[in-house]
Protein backbone atom coordinates (compact mmCIF):
# COMPACT_ATOMS: atom_id res chain seq x y z
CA UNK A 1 75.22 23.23 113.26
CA UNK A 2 75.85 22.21 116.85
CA UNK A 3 79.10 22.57 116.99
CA UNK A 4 78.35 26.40 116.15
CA UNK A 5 75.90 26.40 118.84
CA UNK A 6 77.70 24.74 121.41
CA UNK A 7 81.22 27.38 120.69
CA UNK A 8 78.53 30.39 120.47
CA UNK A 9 77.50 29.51 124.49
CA UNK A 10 81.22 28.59 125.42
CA UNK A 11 82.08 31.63 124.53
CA UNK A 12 79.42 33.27 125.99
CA UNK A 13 79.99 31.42 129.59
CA UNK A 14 83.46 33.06 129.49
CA UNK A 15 83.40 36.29 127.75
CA UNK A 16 80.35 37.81 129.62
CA UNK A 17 82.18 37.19 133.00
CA UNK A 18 85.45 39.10 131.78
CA UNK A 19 83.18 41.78 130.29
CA UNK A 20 81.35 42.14 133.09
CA UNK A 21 84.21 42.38 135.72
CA UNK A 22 86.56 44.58 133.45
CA UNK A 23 83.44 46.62 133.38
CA UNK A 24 83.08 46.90 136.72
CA UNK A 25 86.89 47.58 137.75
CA UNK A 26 87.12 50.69 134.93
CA UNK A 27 83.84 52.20 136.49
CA UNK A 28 85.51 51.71 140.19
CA UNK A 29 88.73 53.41 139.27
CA UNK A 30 87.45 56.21 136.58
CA UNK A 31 88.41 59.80 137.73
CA UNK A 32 85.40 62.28 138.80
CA UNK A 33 83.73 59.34 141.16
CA UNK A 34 81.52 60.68 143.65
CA UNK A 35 84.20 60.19 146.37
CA UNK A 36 86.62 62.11 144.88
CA UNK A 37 84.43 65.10 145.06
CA UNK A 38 84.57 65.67 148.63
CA UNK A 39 87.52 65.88 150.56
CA UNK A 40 88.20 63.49 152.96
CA UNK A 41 88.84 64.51 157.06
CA UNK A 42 93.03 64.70 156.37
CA UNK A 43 92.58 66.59 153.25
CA UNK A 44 90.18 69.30 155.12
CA UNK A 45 93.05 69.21 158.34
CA UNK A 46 96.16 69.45 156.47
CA UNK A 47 94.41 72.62 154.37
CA UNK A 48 94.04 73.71 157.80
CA UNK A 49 96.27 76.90 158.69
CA UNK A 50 99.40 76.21 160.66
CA UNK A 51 99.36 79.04 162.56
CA UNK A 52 96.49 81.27 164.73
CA UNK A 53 95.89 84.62 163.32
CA UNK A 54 97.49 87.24 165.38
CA UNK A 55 95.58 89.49 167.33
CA UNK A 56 95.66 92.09 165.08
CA UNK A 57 93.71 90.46 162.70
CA UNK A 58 90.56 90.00 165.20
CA UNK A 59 90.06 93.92 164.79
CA UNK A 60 86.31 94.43 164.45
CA UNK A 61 84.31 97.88 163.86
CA UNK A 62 81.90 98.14 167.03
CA UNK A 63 79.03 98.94 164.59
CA UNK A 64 78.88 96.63 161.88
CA UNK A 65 81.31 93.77 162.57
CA UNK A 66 83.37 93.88 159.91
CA UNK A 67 87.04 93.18 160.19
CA UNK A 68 89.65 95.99 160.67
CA UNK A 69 93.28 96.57 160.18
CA UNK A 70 94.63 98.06 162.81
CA UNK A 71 95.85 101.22 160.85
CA UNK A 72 92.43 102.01 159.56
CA UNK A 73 90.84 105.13 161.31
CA UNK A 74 87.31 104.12 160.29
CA UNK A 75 85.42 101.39 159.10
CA UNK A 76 85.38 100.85 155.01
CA UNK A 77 82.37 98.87 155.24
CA UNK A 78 79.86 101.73 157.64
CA UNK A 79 82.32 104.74 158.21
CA UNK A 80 82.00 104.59 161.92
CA UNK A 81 85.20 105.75 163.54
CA UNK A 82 87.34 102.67 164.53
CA UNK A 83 88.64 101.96 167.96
């Protein structure tokens, strides 16, 4: 009966430890980890765009702000006459 005893805590000193760490290594590398939800500082630069918008694109309507081509006549957003 001691012999079963003694192999039953053997085992136990050596298979716990290998659980535990093989355990530990599958949580660190398992997809959907709370760092992988936010983008890191080169990820949010390189999504960055390359070039300035022109300055057509910074058309604004004088009344309500909102951004104009500048072919548009008057504003889709408040109908106020652009330019």
């Amino acid at each position: 009966m001691m012999m079963g005893l003694e192999l039953l805590i053997m085992l136990a000193i050596l298979v716990v430890p290998i659980l535990l760490i093989a355990g530990l290594v599958i949580w660190m590398v398992r997809p959907g980890t709370r760092r992988d939800n936010f983008p890191s500082v080169v990820d949010r630069l390189s999504a960055a765009p390359v070039h300035p918008p022109s300055s057509s694109a910074g058309c604004v309507c004088s009344h309500c702000g909102a951004g104009l081509q500048p072919e548009w006549t008057h504003c889709p957003q408040c109908g106020a006459p652009a330019g």
